[in-house]
Every structure is written in C-alpha cells, then in structure tokens.
N, C-alpha and C. Protein backbone atom coordinates (compact mmCIF):
# COMPACT_ATOMS: atom_id res chain seq x y z
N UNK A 1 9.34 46.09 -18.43
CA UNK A 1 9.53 44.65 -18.41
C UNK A 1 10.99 44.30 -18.62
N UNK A 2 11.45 44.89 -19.50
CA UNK A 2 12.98 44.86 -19.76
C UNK A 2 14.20 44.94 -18.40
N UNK A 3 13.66 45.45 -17.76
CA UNK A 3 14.53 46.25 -16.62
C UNK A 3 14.21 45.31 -15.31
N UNK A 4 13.47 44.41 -15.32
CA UNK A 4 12.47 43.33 -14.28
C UNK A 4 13.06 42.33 -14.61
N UNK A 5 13.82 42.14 -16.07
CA UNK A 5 14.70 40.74 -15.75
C UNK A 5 15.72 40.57 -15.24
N UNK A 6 16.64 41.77 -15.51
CA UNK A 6 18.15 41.63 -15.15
C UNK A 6 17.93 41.67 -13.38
N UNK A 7 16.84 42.19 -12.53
CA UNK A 7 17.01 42.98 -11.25
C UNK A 7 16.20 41.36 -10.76
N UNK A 8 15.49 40.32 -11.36
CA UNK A 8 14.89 39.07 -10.87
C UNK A 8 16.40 38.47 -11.21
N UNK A 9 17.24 38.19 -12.29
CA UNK A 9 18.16 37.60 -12.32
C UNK A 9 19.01 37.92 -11.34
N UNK A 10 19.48 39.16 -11.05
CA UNK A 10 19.95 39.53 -9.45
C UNK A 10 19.61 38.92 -8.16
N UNK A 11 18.72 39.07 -8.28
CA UNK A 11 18.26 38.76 -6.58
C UNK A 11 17.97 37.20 -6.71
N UNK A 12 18.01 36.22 -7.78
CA UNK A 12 17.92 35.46 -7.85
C UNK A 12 19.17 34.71 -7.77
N UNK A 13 20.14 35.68 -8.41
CA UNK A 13 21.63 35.00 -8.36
C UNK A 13 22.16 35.15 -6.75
N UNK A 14 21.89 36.29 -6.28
CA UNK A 14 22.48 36.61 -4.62
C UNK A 14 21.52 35.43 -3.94
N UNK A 15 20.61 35.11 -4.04
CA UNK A 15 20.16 33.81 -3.24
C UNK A 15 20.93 32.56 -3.46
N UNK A 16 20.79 31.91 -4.46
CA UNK A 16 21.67 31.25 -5.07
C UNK A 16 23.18 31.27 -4.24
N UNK A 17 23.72 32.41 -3.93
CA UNK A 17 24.89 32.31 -3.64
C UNK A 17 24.76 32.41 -2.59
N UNK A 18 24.28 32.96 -1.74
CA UNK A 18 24.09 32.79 -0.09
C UNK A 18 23.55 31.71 0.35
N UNK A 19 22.75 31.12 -0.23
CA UNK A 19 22.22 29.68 0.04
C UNK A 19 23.45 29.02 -0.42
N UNK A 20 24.72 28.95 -1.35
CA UNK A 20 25.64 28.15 -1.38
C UNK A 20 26.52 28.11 -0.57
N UNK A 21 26.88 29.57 -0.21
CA UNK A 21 27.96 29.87 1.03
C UNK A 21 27.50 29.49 2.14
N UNK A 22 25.92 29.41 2.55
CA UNK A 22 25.53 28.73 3.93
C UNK A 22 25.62 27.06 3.39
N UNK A 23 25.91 26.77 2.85
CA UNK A 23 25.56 24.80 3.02
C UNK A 23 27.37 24.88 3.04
N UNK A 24 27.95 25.55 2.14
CA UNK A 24 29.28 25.05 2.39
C UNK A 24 29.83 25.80 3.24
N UNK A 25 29.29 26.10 4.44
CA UNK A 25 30.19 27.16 5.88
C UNK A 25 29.73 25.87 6.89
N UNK A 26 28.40 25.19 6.32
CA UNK A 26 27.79 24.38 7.38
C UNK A 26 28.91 22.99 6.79
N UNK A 27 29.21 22.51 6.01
CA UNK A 27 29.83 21.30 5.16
C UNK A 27 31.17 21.41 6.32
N UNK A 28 31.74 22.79 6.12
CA UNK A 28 33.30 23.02 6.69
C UNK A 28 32.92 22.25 7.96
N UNK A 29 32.05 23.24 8.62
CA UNK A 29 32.03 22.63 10.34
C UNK A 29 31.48 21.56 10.72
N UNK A 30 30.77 20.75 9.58
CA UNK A 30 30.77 19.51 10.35
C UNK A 30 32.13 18.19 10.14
N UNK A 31 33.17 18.62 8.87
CA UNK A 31 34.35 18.20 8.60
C UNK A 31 35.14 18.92 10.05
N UNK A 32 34.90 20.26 10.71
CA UNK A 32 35.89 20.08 11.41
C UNK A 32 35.52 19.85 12.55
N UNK A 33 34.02 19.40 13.23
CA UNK A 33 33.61 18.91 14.13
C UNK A 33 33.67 17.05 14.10
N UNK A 34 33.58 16.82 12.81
CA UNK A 34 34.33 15.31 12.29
C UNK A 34 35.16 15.09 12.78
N UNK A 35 36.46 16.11 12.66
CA UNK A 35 37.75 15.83 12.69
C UNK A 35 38.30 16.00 14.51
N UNK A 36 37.57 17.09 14.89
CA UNK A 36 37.63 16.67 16.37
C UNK A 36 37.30 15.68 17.24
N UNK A 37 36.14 15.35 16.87
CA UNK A 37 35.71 13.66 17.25
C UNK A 37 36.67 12.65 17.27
N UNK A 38 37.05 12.50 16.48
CA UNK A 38 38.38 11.84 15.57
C UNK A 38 39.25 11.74 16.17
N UNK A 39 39.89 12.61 16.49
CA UNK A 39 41.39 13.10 17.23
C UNK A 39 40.66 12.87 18.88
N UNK A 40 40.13 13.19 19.40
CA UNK A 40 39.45 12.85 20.47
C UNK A 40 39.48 11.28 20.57
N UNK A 41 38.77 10.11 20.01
CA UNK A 41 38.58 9.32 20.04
C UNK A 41 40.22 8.77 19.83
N UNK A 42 41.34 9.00 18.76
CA UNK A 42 42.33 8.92 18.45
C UNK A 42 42.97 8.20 19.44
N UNK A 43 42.76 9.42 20.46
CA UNK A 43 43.56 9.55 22.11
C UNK A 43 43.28 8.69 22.89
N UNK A 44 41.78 8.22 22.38
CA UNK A 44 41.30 6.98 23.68
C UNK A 44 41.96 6.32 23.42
N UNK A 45 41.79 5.71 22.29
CA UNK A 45 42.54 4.25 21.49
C UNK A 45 43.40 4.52 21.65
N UNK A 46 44.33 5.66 21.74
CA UNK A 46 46.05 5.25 21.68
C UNK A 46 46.03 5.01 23.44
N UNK A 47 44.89 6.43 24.18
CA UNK A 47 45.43 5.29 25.65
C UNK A 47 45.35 3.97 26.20
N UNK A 48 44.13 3.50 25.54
CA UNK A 48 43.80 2.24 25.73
C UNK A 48 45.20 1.33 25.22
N UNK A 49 45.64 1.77 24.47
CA UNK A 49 47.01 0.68 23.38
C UNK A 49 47.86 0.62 24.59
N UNK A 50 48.53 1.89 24.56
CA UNK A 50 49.55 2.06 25.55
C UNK A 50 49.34 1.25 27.38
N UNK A 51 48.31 1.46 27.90
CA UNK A 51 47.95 0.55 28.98
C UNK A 51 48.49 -0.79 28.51
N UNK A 52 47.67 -1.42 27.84
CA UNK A 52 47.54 -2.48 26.73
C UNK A 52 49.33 -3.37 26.97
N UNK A 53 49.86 -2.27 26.56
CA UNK A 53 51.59 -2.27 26.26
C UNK A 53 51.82 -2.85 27.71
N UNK A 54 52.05 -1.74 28.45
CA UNK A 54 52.49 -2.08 30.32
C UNK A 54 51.66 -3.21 30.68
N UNK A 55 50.56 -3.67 29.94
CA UNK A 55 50.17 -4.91 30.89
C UNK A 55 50.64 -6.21 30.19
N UNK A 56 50.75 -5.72 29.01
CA UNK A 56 51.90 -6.70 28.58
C UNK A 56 53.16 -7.11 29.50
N UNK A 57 53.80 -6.17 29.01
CA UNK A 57 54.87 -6.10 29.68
C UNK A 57 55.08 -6.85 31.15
N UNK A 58 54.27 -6.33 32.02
CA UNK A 58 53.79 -6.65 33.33
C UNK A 58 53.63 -8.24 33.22
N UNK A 59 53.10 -8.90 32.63
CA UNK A 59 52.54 -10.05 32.53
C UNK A 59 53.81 -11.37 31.78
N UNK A 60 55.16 -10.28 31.02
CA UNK A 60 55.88 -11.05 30.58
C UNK A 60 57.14 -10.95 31.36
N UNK A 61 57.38 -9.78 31.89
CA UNK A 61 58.77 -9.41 32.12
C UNK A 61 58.85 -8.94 33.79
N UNK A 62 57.35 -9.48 34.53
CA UNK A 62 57.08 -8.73 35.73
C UNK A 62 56.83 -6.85 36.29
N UNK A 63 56.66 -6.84 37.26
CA UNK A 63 56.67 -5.39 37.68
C UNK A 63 55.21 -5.06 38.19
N UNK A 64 55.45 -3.76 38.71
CA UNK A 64 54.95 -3.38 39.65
C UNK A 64 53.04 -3.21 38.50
N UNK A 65 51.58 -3.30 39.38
CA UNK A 65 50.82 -3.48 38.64
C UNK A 65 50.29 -2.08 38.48
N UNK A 66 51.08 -0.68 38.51
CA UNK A 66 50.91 0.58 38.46
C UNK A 66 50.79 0.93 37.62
N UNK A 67 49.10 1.85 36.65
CA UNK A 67 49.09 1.91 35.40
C UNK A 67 49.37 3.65 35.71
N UNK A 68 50.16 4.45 35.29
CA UNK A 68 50.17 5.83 35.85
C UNK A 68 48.99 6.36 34.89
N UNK A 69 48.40 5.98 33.98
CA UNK A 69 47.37 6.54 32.82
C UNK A 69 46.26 6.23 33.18
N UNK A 70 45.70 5.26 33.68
CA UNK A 70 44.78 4.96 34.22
C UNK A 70 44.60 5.28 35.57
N UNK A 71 45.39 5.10 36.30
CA UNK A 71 45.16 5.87 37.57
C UNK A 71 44.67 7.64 37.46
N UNK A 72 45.32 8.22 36.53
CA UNK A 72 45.17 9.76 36.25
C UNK A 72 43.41 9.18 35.19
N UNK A 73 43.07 8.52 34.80
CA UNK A 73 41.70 8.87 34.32
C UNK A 73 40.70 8.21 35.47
N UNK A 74 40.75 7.38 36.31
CA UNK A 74 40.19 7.10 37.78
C UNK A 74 39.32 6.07 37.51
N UNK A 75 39.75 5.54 36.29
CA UNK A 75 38.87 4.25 35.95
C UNK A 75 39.44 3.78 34.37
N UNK A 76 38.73 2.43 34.45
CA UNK A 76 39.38 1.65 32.81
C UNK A 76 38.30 2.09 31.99
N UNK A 77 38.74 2.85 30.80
CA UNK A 77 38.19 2.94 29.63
C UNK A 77 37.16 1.99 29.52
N UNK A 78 36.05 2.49 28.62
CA UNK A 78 34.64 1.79 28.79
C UNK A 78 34.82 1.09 27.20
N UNK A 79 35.77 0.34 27.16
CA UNK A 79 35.97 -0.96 25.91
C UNK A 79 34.84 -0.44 24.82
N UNK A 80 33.79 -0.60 25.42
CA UNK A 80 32.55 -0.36 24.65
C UNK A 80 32.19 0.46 23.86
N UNK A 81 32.07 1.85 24.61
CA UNK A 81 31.89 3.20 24.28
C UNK A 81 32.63 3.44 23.24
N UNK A 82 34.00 3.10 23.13
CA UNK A 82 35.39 3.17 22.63
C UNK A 82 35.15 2.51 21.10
N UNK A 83 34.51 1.39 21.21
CA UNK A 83 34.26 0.59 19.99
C UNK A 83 33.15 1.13 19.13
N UNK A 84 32.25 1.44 19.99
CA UNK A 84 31.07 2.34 19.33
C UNK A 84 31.58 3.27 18.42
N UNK A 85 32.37 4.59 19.26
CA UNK A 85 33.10 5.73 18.63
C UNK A 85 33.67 5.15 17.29
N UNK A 86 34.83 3.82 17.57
CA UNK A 86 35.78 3.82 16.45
C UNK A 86 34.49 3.26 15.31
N UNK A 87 33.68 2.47 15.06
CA UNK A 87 32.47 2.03 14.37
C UNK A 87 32.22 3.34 13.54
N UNK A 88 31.47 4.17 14.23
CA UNK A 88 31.10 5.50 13.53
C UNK A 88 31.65 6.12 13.02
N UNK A 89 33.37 6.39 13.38
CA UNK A 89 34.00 7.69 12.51
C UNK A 89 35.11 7.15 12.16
N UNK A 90 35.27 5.68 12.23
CA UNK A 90 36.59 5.76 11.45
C UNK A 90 36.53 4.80 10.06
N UNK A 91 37.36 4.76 9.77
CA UNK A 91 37.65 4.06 8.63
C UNK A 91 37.89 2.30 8.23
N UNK A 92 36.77 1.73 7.47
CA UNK A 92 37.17 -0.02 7.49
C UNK A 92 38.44 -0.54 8.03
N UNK A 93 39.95 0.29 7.30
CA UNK A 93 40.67 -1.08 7.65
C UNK A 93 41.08 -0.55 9.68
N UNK A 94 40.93 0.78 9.76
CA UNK A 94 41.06 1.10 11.50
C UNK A 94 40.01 0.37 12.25
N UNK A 95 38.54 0.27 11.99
CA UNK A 95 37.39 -0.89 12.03
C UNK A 95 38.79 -2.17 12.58
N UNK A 96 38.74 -2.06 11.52
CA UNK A 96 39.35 -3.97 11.06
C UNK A 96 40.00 -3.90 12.10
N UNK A 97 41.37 -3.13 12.17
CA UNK A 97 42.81 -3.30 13.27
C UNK A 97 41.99 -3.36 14.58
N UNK A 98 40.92 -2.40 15.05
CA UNK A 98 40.50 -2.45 15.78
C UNK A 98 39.57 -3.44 16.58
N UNK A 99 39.08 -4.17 15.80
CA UNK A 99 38.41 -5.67 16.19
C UNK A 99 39.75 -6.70 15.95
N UNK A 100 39.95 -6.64 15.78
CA UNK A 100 41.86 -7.90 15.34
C UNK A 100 41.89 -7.67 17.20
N UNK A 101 41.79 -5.86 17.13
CA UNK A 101 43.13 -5.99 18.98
C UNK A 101 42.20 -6.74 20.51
N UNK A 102 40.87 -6.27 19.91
CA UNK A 102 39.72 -7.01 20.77
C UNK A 102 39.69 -7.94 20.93
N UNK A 103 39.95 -8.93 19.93
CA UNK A 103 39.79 -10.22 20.08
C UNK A 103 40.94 -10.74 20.15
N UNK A 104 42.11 -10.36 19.90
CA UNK A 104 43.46 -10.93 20.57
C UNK A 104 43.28 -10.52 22.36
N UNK A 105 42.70 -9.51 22.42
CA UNK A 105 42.89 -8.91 24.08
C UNK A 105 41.83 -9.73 24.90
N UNK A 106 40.68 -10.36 24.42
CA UNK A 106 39.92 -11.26 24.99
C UNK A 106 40.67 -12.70 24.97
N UNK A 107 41.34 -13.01 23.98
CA UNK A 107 41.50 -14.25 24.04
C UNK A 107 42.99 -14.08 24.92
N UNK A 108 43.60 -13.33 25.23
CA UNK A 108 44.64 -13.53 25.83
C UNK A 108 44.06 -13.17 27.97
N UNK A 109 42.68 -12.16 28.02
CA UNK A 109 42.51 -12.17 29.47
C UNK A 109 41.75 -13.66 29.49
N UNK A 110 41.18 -13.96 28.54
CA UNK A 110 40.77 -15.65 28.57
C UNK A 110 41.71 -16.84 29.34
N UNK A 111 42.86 -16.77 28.34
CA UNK A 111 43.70 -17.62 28.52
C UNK A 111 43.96 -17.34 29.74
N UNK A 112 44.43 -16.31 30.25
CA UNK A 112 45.35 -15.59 31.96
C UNK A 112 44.13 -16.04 33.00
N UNK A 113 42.75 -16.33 32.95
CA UNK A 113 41.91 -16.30 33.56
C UNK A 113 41.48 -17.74 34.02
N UNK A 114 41.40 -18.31 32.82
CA UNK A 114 41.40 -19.86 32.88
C UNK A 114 42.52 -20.51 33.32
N UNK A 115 43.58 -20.59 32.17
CA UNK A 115 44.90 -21.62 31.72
C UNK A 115 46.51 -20.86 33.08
N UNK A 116 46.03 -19.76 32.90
CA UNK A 116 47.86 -19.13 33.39
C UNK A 116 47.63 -19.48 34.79
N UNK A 117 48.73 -19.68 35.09
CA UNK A 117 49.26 -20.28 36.58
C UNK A 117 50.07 -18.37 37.30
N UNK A 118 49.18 -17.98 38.10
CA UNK A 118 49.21 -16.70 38.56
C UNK A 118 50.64 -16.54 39.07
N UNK A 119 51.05 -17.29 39.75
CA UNK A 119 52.34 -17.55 40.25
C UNK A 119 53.49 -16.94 39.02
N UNK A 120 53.52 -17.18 37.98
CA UNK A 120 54.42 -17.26 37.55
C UNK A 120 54.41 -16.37 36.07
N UNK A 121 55.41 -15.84 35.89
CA UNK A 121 55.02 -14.72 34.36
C UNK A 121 55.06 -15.60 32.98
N UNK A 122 54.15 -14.88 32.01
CA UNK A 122 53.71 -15.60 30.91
C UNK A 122 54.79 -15.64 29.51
N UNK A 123 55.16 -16.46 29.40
CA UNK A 123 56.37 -16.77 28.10
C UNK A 123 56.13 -15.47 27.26
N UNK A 124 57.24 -14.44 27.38
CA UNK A 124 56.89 -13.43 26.02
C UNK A 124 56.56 -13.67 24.20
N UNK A 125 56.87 -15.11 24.29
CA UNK A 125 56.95 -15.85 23.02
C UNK A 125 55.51 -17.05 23.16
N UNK A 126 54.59 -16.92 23.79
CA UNK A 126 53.47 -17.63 23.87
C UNK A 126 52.36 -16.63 22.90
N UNK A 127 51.89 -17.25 21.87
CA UNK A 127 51.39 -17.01 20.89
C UNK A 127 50.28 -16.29 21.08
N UNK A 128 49.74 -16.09 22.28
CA UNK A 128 48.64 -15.17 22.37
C UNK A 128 49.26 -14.03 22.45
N UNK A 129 50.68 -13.53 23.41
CA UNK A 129 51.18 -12.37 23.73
C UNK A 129 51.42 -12.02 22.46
N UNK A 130 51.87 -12.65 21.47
CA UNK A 130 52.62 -12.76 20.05
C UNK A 130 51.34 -11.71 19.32
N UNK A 131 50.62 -12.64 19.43
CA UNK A 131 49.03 -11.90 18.79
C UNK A 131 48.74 -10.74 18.69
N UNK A 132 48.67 -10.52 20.33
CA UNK A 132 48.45 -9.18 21.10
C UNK A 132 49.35 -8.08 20.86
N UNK A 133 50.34 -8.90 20.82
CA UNK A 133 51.25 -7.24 20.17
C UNK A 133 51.13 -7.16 19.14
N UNK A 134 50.97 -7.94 18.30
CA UNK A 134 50.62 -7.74 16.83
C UNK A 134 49.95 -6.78 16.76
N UNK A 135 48.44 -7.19 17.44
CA UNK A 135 47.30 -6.48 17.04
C UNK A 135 47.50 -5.36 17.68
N UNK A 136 48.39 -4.71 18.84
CA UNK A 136 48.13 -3.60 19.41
C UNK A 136 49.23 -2.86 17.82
N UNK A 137 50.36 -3.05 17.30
CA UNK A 137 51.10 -2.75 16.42
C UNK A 137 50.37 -2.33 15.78
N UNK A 138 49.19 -2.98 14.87
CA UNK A 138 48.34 -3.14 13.85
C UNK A 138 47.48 -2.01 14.32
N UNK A 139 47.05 -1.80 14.95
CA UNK A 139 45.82 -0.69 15.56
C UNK A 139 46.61 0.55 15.57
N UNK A 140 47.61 0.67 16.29
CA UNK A 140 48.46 2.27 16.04
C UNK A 140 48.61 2.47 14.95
N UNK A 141 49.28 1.90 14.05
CA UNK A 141 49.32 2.05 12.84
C UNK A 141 48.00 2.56 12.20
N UNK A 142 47.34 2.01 12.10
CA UNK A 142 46.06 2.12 11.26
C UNK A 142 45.39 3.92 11.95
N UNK A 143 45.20 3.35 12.96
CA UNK A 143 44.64 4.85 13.56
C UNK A 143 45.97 6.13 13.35
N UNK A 144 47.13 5.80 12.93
CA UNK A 144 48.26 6.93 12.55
C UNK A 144 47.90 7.53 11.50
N UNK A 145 47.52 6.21 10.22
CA UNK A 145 47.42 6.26 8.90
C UNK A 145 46.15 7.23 8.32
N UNK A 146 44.93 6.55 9.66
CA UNK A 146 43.60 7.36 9.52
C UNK A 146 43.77 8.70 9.68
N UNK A 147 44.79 9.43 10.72
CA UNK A 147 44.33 10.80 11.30
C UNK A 147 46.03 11.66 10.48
N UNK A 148 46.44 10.83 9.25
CA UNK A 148 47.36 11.47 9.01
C UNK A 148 48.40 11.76 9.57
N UNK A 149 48.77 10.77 10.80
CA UNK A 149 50.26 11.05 11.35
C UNK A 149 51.17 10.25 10.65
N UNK A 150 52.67 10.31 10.92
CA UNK A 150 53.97 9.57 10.96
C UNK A 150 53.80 7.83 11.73
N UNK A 151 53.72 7.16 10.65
CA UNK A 151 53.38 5.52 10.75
C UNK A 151 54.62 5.04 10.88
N UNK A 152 54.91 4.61 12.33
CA UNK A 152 56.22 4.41 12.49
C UNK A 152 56.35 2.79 12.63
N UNK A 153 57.41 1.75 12.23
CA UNK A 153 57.50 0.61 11.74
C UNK A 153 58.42 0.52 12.95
C-alpha cells in the first residue's frame, strides 16, 4: 500500500502536467492565430485608409481617378466584411476610430452625391473633408496603437 501512493501521485502528477502543457500549446495558437487575423485585417483597413487618402485628394486638388490599389485587388473592399472583422478582433477605442471614419465617409459621399456640383473640385477646407481626414488620421492611429506599431503624429 505504501508504494501505491507515491506511483498514483506520479501518474497523477504527469497527467496534470500534460493536460497543462496541452491547454497552454492550444492558448499559444489561438493568440497567434488571433494575431494573424489581426495583422491581416490591419492591412485591409490601412488599404481601405489609403484609397480613402487619393480620393480625397482627387476630390480636392483634382487628378486623374486611378486607384493603383484597388485596381491590383479588382474590386472595392466589402466596407462590410471589413467592419464585421474590425467588431470582432479589435479593440473599443480602434471600434470607436473605426465607426468615427464610416460615418465621416458616408456623410461626405452624401454630401458629393446630393449637394457637390460635379463640375468643380471640393474646398479642401469644407468641413466634411476636414472630418474625413480627421477620422481617416484617427483610424491609423488607433489601428498602429492596437497592433503595436510606431504612431506617427
């Protein structure tokens, strides 16, 4: 009987520990299947920003209506899909920046759709563009801050 405890405390402790090393081998890979998601999604949003930028631009300062980023993905980002992703894996205030740039970017194809006179380019100092860069500012940032890059001012 003596010799039946230490050899149950054994095999009881090696379970114990293999059952710990499997939950935390499984913990790692879903942090680094997290983190790929992440950085994946990262990329949409920053391409989406950057378009974002040139159609700015385009809309204040003229030029040609050539997105070279969008042409190389063979279609416009699915807004949607995009919002879904950032919802699930990112973080409240990237959430936040990220609905701020939506609704500056609606209310400014609003305005261009209704109010802007096609003819002619839109005041770089008209308070929606004002907005819009804000909020595209506000969104890089935040998604820099989330994935641990260099938050550049």
């Amino acid at each position: 009987m003596n010799e039946l405890v230490p050899a149950v405390i054994g095999v009881v402790g090696t379970l114990a520990g293999t059952i710990l090393g499997v939950t935390i081998q499984r913990w790692q890979q879903r942090a680094a299947m997290l983190q790929d998601a992440r950085l994946a999604l990262y990329s949409e949003v920053f391409i989406e920003l950057a378009s974002t930028e040139r159609w700015i631009d385009r809309m204040t300062v003229g030029g040609s209506d050539y997105d070279p980023i969008k042409s190389r993905q063979g279609s416009q980002p699915d807004l949607g899909a995009v919002s879904g992703r950032v919802l699930l894996l990112s973080t409240p205030p990237t959430r936040y920046a990220w609905d701020e740039y939506l609704d500056a970017l609606h209310d400014m194809q609003f305005y261009l759709h209704e109010h802007a006179d096609r003819s002619k380019l839109v005041p770089s100092d008209n308070p929606l563009v004002v907005r819009l860069r804000g909020a595209v500012k506000d969104a890089y940032q935040a998604v820099r801050t989330e994935s641990g890059m260099k938050v550049t001012h």
